[in-house]
N, C-alpha and C. Protein backbone atom coordinates (compact mmCIF):
# COMPACT_ATOMS: atom_id res chain seq x y z
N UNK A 1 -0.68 6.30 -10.22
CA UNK A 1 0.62 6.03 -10.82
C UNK A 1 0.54 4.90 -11.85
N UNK A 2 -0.30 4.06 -11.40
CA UNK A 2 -0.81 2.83 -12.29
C UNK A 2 -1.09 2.86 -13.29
N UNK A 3 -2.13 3.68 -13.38
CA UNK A 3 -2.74 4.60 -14.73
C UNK A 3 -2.09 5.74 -16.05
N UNK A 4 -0.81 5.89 -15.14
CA UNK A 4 -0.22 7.00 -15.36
C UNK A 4 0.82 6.17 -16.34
N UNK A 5 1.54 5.42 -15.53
CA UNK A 5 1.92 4.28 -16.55
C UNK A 5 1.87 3.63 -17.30
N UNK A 6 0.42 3.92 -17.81
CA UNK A 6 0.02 2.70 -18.69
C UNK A 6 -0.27 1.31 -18.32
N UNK A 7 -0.69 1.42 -17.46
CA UNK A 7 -0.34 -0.26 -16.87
C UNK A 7 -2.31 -0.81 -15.66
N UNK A 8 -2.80 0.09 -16.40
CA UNK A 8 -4.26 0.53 -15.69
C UNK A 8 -4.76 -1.36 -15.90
N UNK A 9 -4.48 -2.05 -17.34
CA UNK A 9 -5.10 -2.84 -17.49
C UNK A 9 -4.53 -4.04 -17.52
N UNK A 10 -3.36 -3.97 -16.47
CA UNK A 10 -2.41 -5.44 -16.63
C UNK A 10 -2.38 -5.76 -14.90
N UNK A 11 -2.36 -4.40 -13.95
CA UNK A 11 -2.15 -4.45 -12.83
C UNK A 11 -3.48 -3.77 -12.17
N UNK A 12 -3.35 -4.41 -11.39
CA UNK A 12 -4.29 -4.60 -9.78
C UNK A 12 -4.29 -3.99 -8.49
N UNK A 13 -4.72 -3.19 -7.86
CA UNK A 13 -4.11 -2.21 -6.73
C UNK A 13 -5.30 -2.28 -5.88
N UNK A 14 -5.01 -3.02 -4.54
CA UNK A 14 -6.20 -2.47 -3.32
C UNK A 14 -5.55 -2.14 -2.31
N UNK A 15 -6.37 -2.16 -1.29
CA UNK A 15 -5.51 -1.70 -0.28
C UNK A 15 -6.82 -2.79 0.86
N UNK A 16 -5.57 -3.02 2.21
CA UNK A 16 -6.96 -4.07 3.10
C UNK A 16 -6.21 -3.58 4.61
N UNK A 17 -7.13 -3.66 5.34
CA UNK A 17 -6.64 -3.72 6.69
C UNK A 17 -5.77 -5.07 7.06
N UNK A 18 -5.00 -4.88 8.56
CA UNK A 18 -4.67 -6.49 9.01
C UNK A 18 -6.19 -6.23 10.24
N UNK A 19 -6.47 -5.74 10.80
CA UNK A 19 -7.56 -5.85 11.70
C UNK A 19 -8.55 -4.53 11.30
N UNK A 20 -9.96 -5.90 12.25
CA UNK A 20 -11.37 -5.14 11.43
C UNK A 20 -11.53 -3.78 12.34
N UNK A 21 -10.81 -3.30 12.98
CA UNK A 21 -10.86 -1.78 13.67
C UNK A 21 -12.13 -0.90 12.94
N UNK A 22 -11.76 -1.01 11.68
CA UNK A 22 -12.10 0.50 10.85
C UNK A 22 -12.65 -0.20 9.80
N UNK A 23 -13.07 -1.56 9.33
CA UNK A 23 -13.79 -2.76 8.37
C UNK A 23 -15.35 -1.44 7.94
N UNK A 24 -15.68 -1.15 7.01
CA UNK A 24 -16.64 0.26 6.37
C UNK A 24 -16.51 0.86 6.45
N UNK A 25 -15.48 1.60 6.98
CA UNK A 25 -15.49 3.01 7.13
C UNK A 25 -14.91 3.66 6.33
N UNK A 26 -15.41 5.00 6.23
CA UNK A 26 -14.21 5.84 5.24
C UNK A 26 -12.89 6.22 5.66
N UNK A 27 -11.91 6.33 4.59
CA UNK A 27 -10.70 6.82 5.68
C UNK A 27 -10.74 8.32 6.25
N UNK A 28 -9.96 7.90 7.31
CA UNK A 28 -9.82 9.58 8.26
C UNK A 28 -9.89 11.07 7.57
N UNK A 29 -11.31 12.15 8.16
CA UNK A 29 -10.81 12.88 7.30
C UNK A 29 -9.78 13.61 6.87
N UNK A 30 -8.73 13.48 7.78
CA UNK A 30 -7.41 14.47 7.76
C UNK A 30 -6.69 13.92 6.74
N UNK A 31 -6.70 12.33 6.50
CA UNK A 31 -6.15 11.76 5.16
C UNK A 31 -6.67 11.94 3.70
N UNK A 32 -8.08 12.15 4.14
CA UNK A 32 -8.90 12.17 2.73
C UNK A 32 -8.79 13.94 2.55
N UNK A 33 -8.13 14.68 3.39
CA UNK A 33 -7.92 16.46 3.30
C UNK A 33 -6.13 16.27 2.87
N UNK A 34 -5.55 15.32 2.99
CA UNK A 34 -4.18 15.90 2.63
C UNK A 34 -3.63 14.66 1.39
N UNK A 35 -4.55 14.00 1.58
CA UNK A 35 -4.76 13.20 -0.06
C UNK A 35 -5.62 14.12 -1.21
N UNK A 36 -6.48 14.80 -0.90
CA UNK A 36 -7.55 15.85 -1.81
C UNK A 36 -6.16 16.43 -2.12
N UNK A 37 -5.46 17.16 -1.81
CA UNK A 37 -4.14 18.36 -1.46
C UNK A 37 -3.33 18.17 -2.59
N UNK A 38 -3.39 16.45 -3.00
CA UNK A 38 -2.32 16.54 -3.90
C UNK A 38 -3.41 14.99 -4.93
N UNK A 39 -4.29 15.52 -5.23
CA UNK A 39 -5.38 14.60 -6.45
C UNK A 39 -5.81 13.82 -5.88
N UNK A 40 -6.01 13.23 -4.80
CA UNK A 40 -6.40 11.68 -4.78
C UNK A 40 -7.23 12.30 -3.79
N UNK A 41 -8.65 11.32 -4.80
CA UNK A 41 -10.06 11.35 -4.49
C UNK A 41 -10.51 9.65 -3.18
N UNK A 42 -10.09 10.06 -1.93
CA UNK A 42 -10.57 8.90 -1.42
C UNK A 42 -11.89 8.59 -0.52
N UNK A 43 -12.84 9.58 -0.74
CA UNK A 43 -13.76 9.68 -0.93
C UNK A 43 -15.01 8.39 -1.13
N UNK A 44 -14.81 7.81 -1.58
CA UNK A 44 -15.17 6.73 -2.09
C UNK A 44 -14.97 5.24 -1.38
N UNK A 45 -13.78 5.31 -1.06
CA UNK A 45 -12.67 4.29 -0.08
C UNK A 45 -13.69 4.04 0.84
N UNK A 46 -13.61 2.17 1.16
CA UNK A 46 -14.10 2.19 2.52
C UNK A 46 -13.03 0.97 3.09
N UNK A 47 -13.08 0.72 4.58
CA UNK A 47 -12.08 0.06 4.92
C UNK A 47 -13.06 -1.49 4.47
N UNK A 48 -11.24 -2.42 4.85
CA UNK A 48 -12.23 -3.86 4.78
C UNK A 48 -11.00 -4.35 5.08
N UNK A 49 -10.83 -5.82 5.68
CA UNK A 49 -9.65 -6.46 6.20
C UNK A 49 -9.14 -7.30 5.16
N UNK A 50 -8.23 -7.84 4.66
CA UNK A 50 -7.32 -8.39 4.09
C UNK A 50 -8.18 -9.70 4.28
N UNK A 51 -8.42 -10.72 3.19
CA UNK A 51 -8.54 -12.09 3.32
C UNK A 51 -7.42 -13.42 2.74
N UNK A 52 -8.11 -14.23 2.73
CA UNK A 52 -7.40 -15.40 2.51
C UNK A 52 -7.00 -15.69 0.81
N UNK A 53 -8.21 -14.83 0.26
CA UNK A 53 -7.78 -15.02 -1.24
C UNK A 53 -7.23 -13.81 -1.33
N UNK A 54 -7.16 -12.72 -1.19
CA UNK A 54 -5.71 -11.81 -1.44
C UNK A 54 -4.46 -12.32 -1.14
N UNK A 55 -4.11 -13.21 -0.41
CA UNK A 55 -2.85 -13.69 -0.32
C UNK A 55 -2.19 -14.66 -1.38
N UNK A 56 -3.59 -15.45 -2.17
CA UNK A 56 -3.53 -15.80 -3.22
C UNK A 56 -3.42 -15.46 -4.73
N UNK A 57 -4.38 -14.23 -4.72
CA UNK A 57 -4.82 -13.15 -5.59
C UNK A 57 -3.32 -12.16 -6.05
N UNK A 58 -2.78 -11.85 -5.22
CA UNK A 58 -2.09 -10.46 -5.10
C UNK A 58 -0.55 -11.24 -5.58
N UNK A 59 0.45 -10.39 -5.99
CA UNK A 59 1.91 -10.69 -6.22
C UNK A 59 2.53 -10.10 -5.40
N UNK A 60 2.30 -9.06 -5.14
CA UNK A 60 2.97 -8.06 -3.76
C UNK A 60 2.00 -7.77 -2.74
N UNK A 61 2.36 -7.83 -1.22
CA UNK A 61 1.03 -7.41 -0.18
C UNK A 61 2.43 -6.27 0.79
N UNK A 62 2.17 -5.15 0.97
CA UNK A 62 3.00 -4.56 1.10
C UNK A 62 1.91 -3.93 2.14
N UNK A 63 3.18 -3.53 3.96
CA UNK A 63 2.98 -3.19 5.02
C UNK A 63 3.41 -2.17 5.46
N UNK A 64 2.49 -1.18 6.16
CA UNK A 64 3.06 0.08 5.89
C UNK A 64 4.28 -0.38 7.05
N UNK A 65 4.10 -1.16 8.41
CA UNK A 65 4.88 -0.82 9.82
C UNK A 65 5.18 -2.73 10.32
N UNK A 66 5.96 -2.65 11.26
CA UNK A 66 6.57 -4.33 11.60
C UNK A 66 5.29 -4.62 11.70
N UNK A 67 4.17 -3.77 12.71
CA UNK A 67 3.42 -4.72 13.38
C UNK A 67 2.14 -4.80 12.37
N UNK A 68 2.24 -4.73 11.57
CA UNK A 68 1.40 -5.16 10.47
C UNK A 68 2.11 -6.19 9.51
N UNK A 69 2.99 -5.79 9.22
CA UNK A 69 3.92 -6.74 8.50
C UNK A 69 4.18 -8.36 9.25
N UNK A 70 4.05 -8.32 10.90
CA UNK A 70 3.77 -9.43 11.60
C UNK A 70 2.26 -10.14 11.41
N UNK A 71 1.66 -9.13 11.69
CA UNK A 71 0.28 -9.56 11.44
C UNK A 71 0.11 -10.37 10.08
N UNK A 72 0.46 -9.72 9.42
CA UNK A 72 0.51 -10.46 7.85
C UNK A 72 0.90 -12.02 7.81
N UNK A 73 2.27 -12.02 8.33
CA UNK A 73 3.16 -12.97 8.34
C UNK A 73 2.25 -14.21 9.23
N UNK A 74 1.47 -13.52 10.26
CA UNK A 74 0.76 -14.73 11.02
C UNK A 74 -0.22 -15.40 10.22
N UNK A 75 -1.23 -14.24 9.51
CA UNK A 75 -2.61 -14.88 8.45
C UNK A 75 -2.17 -15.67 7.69
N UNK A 76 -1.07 -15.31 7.01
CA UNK A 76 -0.30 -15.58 5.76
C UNK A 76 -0.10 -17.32 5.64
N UNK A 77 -1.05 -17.99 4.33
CA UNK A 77 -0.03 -19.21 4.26
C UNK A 77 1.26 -19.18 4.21
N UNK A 78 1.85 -20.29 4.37
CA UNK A 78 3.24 -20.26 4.18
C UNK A 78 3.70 -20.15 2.81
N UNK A 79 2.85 -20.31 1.76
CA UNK A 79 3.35 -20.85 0.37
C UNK A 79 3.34 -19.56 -0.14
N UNK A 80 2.65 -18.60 0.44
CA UNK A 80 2.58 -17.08 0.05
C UNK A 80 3.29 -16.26 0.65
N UNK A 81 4.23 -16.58 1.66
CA UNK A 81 5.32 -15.50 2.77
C UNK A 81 5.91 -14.78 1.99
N UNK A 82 6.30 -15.27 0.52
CA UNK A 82 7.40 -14.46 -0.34
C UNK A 82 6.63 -13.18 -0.65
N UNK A 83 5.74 -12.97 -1.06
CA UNK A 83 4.95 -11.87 -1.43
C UNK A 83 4.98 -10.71 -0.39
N UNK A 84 5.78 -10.84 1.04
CA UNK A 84 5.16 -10.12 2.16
C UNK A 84 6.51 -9.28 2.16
N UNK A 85 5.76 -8.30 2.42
CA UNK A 85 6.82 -6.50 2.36
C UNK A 85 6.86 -5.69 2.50
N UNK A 86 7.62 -4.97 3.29
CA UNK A 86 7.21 -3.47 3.65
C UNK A 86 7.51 -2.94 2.53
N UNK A 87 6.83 -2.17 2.92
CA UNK A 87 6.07 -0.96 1.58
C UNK A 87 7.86 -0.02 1.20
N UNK A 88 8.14 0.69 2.48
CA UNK A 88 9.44 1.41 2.72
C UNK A 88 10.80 0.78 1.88
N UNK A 89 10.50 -0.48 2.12
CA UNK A 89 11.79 -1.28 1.45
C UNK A 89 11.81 -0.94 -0.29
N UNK A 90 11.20 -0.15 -0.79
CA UNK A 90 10.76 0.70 -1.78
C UNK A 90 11.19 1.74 -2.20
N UNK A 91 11.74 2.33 -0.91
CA UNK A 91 11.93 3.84 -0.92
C UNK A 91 13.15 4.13 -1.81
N UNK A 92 13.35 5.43 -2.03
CA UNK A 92 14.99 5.75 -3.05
C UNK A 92 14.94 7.19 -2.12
N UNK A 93 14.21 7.96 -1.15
CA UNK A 93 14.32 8.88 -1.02
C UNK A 93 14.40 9.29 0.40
N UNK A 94 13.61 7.93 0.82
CA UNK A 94 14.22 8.24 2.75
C UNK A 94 14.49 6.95 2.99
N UNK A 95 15.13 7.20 4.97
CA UNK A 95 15.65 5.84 5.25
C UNK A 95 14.97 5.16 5.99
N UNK A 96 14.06 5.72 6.22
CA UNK A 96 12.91 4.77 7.36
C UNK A 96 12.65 3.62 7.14
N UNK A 97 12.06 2.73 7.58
CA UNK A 97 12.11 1.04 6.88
C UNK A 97 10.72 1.21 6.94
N UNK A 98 9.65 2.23 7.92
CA UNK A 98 8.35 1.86 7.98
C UNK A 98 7.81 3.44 8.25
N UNK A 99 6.59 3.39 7.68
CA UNK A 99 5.39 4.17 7.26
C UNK A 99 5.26 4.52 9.02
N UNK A 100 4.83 5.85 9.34
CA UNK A 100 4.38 5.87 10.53
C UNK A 100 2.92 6.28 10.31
N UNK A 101 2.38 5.82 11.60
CA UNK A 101 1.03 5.99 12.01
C UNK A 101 0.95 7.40 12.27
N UNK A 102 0.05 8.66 11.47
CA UNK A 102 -0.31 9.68 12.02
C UNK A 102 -1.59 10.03 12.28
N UNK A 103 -2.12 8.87 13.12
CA UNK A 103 -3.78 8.89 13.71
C UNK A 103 -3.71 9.86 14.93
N UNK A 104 -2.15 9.67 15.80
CA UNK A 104 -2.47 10.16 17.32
C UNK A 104 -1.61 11.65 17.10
N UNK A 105 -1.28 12.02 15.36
CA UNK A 105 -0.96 13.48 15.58
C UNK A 105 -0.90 14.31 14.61
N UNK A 106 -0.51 15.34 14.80
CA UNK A 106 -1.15 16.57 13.89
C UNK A 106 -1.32 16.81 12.48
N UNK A 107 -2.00 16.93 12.10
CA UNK A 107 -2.69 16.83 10.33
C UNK A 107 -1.22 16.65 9.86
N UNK A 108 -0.40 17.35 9.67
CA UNK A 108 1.04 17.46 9.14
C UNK A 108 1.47 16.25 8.49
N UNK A 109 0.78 15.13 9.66
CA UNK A 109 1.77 14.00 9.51
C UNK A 109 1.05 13.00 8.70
N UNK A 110 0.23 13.70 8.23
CA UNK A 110 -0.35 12.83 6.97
C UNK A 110 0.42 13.00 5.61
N UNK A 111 0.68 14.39 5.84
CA UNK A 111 1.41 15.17 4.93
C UNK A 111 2.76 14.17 4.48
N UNK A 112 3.42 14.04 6.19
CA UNK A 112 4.64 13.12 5.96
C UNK A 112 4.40 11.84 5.06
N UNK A 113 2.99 11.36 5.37
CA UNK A 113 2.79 9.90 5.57
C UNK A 113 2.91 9.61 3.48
N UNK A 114 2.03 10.52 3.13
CA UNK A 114 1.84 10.58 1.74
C UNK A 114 3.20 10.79 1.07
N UNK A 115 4.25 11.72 1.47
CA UNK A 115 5.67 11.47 1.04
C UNK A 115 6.33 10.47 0.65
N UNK A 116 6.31 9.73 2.16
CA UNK A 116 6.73 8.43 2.00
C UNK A 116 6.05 7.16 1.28
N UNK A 117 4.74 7.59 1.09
CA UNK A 117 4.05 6.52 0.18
C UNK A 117 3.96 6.71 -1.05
N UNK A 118 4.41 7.82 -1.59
CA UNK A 118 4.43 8.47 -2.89
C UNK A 118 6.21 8.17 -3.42
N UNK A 119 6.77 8.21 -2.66
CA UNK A 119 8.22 7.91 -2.96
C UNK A 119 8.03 6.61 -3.56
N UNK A 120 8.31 5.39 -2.12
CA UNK A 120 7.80 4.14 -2.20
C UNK A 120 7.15 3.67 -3.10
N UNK A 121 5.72 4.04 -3.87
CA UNK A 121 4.99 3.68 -4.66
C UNK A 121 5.82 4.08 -6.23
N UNK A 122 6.85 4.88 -6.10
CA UNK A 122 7.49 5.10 -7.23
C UNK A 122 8.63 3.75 -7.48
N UNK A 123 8.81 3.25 -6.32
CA UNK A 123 9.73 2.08 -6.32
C UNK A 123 9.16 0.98 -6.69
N UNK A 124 7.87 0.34 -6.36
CA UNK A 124 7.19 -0.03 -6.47
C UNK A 124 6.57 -0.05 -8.23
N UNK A 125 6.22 0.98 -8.57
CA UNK A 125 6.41 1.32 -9.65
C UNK A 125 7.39 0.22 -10.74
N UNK A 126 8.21 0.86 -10.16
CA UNK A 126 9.59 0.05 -11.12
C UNK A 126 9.52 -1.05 -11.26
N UNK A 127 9.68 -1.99 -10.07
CA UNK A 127 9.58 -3.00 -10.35
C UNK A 127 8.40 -3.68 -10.96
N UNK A 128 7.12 -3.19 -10.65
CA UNK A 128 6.22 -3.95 -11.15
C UNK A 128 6.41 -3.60 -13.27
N UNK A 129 6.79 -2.22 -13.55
CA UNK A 129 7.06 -2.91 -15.35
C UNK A 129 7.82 -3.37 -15.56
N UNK A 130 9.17 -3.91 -14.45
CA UNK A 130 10.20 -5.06 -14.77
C UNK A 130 9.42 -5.73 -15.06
N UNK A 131 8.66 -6.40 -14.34
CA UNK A 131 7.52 -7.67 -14.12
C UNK A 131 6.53 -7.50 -15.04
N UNK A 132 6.27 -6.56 -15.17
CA UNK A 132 5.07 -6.65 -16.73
C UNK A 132 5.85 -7.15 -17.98
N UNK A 133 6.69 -6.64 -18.25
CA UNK A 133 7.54 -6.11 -19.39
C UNK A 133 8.23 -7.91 -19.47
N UNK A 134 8.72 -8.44 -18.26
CA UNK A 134 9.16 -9.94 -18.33
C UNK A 134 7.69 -10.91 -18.68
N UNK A 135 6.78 -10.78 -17.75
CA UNK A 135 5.67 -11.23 -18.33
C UNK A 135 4.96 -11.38 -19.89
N UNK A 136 5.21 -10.31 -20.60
CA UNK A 136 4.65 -10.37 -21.81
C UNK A 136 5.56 -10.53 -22.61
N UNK A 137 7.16 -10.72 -22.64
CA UNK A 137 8.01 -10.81 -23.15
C UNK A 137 7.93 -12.85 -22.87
N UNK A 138 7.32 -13.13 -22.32
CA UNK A 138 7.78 -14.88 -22.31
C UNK A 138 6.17 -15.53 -22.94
């Protein structure tokens, strides 16, 4: 979407664990089969946990669920709390506040999962060329 926008070379996009569970690994294949489904090559992806300079690094750190969004909030300096957000609080298209986990069920719900992160990331979207667009305008 980054790319798609034009915005490939102003903005920054990773993604980190809150715990080293899954720290090298590739993601699940049922995600990397219903991400293939609709372009996205994650293939490549390996996990790794969130550090101390991403909290520094980053303008937005966005959680898919509370208990990550807690987790966050615990690592998290204090001088960086503002940056911390669920991802959902994004959304324009559903009402859920949080991303569900579809590790413990049926491929489908990856399906769901990408909906809601594809919505979200459109919100997300927005605001970040408010924020470009104010940025290069000052």
């Amino acid at each position: 979407m980054i790319g798609e926008a034009g915005l490939a070379d102003v903005v920054r996009v990773d993604s980190a664990a809150t715990h080293n569970f899954h720290v090298g690994e590739a993601p699940d294949p049922r995600a990397q089969a219903a991400a293939r489904k609709r372009g996205y090559d994650l293939s490549t992806h390996v996990g790794r946990q969130i550090t101390a300079q991403d909290f520094r690094e980053f303008d937005l750190i966005l959680a898919m669920d509370w208990e990550n969004l807690s987790a966050l909030q615990q690592q998290c300096p204090k001088v960086y709390q503002h940056k911390l957000m669920l991802l959902m609080r994004f959304s324009n298209e559903y009402e859920e506040a949080t991303v569900p986990d579809p590790y413990y069920g049926a491929p489908e719900g990856f399906n769901k999962v990408l909906d809601y992160i594809e919505d979200a990331c459109q919100g997300v979207l927005e605001l970040v060329r408010k924020r470009v667009l104010q940025y290069q305008a000052a």
